[in-house]
N, C-alpha and C. Protein backbone atom coordinates (compact mmCIF):
# COMPACT_ATOMS: atom_id res chain seq x y z
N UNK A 1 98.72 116.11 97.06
CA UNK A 1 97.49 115.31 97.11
C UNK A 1 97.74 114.02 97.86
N UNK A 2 96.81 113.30 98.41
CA UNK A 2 96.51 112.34 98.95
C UNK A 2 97.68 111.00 97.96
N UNK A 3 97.14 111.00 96.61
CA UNK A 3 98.37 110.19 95.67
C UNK A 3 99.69 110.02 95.54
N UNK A 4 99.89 111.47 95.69
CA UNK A 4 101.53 112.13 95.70
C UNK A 4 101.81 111.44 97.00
N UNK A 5 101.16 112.02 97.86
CA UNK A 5 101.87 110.99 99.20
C UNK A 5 102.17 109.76 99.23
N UNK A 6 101.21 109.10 98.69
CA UNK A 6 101.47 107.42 98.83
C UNK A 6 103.12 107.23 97.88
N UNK A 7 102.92 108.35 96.64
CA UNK A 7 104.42 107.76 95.82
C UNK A 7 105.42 107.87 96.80
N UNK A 8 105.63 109.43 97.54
CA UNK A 8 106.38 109.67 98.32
C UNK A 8 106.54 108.31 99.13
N UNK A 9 105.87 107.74 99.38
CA UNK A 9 106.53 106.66 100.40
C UNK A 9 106.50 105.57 99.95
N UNK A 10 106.22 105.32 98.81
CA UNK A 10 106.49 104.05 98.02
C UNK A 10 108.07 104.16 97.41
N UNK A 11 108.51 105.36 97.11
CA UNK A 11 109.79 105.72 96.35
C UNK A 11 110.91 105.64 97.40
N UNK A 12 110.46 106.24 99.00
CA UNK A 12 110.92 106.19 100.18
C UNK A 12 111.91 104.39 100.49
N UNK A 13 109.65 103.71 100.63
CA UNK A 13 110.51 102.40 100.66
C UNK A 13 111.19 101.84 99.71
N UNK A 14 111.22 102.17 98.49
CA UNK A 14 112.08 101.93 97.74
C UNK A 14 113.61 101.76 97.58
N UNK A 15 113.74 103.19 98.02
CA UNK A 15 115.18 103.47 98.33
C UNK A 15 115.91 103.01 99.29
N UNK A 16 115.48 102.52 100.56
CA UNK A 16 115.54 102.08 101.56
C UNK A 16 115.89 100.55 101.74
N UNK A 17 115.30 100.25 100.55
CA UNK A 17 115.21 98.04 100.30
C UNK A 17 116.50 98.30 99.27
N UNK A 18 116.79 99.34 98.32
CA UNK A 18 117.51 99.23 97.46
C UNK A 18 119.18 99.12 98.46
N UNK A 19 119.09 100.63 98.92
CA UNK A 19 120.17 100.64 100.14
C UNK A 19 120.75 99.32 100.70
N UNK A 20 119.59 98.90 101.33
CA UNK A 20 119.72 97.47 102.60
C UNK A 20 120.52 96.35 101.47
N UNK A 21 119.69 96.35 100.30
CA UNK A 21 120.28 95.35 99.39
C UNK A 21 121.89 95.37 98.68
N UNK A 22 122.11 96.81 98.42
CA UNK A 22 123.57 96.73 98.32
C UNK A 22 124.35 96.54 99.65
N UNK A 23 124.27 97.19 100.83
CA UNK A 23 125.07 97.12 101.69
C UNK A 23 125.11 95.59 101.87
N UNK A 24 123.96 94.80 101.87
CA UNK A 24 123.93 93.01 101.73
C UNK A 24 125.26 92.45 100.64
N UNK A 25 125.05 93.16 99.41
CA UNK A 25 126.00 92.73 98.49
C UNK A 25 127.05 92.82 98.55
N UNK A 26 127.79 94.05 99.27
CA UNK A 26 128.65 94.62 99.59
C UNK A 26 129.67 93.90 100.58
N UNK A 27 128.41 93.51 101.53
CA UNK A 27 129.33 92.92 102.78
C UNK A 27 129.53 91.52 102.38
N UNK A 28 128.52 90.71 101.54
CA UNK A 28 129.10 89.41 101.23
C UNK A 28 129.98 89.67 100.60
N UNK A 29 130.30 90.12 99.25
CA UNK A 29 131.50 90.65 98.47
C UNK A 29 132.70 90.57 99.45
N UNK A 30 132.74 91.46 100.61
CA UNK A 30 133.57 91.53 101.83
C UNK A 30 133.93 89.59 102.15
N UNK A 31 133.28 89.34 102.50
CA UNK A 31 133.16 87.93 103.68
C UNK A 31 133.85 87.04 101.75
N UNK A 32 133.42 87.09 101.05
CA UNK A 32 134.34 86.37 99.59
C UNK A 32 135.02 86.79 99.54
N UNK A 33 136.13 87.88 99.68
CA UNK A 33 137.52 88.72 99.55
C UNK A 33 138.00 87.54 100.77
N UNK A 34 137.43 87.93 101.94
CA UNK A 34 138.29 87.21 102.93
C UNK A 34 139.18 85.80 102.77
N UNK A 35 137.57 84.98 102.47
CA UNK A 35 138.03 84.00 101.81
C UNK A 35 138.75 83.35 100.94
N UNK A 36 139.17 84.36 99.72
CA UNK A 36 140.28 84.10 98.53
C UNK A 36 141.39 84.78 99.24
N UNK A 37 141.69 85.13 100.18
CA UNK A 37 142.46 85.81 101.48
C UNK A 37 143.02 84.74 101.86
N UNK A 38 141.60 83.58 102.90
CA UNK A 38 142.55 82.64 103.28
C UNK A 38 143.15 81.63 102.27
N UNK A 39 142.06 81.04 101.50
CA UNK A 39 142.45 80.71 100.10
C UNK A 39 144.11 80.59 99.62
N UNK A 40 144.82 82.01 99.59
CA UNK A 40 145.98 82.48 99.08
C UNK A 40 147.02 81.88 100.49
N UNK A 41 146.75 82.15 101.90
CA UNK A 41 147.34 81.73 102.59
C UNK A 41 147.13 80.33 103.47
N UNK A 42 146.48 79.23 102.41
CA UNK A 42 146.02 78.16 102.71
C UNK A 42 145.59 77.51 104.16
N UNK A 43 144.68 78.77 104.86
CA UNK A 43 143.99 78.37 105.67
C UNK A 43 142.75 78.19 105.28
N UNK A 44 141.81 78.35 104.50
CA UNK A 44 140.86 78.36 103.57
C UNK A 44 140.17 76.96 104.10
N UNK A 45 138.52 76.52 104.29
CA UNK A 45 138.17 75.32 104.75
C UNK A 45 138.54 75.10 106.47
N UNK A 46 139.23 75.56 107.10
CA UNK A 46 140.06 75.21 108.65
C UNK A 46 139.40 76.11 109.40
N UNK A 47 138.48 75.37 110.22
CA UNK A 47 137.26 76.08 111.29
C UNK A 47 138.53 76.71 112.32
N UNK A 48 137.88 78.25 112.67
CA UNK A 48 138.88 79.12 113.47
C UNK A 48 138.68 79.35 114.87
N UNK A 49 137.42 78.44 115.21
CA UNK A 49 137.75 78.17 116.70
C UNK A 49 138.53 76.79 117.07
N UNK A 50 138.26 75.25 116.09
CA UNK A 50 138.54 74.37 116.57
C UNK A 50 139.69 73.91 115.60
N UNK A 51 139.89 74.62 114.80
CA UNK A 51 140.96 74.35 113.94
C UNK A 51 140.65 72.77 113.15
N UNK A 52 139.82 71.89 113.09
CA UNK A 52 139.32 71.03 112.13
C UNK A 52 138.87 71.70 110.85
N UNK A 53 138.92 70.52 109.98
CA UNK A 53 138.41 70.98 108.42
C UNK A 53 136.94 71.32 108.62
N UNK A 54 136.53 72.12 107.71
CA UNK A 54 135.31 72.61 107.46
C UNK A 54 134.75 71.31 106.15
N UNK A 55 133.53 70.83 106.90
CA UNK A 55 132.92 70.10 105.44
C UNK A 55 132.90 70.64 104.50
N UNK A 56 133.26 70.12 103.41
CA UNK A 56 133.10 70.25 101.77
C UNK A 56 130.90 70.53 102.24
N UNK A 57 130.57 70.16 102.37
CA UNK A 57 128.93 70.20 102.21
C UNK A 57 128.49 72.13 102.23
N UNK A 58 129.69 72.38 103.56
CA UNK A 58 128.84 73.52 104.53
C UNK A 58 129.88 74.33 103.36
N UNK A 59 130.64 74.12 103.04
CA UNK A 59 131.68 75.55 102.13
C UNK A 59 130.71 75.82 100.83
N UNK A 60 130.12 74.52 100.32
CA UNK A 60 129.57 74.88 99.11
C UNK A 60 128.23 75.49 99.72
N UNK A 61 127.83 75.43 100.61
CA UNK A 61 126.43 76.35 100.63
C UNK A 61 127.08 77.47 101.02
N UNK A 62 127.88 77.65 102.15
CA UNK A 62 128.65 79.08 102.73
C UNK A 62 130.18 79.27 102.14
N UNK A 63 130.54 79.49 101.16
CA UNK A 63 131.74 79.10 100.82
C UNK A 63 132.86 80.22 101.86
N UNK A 64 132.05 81.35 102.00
CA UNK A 64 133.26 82.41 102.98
C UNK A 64 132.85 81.78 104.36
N UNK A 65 132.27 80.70 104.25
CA UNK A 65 132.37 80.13 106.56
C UNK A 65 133.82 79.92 106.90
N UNK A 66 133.77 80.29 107.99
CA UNK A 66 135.07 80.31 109.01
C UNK A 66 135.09 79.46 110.12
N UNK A 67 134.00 78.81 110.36
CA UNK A 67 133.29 78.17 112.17
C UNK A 67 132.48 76.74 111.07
N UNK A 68 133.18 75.39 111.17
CA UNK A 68 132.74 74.41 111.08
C UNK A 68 131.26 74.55 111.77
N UNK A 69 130.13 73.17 111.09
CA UNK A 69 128.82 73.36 111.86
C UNK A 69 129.12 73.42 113.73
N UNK A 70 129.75 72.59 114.22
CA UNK A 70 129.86 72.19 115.50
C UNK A 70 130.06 73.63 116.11
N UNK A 71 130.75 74.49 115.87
CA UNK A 71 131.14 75.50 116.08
C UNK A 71 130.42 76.80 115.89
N UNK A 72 129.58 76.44 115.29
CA UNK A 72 128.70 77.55 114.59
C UNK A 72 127.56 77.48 115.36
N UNK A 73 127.30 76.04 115.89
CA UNK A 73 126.22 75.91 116.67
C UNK A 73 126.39 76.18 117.80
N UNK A 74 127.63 76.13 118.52
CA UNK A 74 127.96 76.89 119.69
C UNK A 74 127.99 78.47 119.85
N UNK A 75 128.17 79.01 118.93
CA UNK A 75 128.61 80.40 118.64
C UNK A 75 127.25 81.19 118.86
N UNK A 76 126.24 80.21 118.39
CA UNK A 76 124.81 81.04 118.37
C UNK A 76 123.90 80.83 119.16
């Protein structure tokens, strides 16, 4: 029926946002491993193009950043 269809693709997009949302979780999970990575080998905070410290400001919003702002703004 006309109903059944709409579930069909409501359950569709469903599955689809659910998907997108773990692989999201997944890969940050990833990018935080890294970080208790550098962390352990006390590069942790030390922007990896210019080799300066990473602000305390930008770690607590991005704590797995790798590219100080200056750097980040070049990058993109």
């Amino acid at each position: 029926t006309r109903f059944s269809n709409l579930e069909d693709g409501t359950s569709t997009a469903e599955r689809e946002y659910h998907s997108f949302m773990v692989n999201r979780q997944t890969e940050y999970i990833g990018r935080l491993e890294k970080a208790l990575s550098r962390i352990k080998n006390k590069t942790y905070g030390i922007c990896r193009k210019t080799g300066k410290l990473i602000s305390k400001e930008r770690l607590r919003a991005v704590p797995h950043a790798t590219l100080c702002i200056q750097a980040k703004k070049v990058s993109t």
